[in-house]
Protein backbone atom coordinates (compact mmCIF):
# COMPACT_ATOMS: atom_id res chain seq x y z
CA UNK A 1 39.27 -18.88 -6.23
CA UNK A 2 37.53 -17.83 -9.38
CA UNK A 3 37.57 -14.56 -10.55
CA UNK A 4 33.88 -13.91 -12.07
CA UNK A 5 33.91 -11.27 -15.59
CA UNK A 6 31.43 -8.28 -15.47
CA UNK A 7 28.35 -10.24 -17.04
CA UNK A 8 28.59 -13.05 -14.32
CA UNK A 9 28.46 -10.46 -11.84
CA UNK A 10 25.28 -9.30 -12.76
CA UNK A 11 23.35 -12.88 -13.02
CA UNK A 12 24.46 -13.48 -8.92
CA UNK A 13 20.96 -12.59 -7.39
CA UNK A 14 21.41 -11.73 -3.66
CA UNK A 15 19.69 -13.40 -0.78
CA UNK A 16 19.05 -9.92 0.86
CA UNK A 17 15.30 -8.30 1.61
CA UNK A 18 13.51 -6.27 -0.77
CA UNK A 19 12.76 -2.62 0.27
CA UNK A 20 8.87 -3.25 0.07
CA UNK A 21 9.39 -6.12 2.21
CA UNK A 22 11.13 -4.17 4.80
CA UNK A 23 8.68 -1.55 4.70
CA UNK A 24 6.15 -4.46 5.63
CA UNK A 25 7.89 -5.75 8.16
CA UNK A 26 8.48 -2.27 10.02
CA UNK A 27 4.76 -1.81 9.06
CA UNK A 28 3.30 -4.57 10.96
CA UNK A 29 5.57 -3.71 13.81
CA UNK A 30 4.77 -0.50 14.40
CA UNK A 31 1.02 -1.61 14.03
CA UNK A 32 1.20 -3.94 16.58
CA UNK A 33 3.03 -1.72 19.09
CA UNK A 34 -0.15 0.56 18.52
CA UNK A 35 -2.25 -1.97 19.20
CA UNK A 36 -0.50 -3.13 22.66
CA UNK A 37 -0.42 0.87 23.52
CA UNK A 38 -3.75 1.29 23.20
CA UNK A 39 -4.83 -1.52 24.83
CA UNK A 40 -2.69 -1.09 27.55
CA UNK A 41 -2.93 3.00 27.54
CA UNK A 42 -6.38 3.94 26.07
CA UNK A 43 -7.23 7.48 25.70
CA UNK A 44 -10.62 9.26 25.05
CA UNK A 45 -11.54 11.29 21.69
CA UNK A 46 -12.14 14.78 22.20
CA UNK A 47 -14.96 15.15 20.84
C-alpha cells in the first residue's frame, strides 16, 4: 500500500456527481412526476 503526501491528495479527482448535476437530475424528476399527475389527475383553474 502506498501512503500518498498532502499534495497528492489533492490532485485525486473523485468520480462522484456534482451538486448542479444533482439538482438536474431531481429537477427533471420532479418535472416529470408533474407531468404524469396532471395528466392522470387534471384539475381546473379557478378563474
Amino acid at each position: 500500500m502506498v501512503k500518498l503526501n498532502e499534495n497528492e491528495l489533492l490532485k485525486i479527482n473523485g468520480g462522484g456527481l456534482s451538486f448542479g448535476i444533482g439538482c438536474l437530475i431531481v429537477g427533471l424528476v420532479v418535472f416529470i412526476i408533474g407531468v404524469i399527475d396532471g395528466y392522470v389527475r387534471p384539475l381546473k383553474c379557478n378563474s
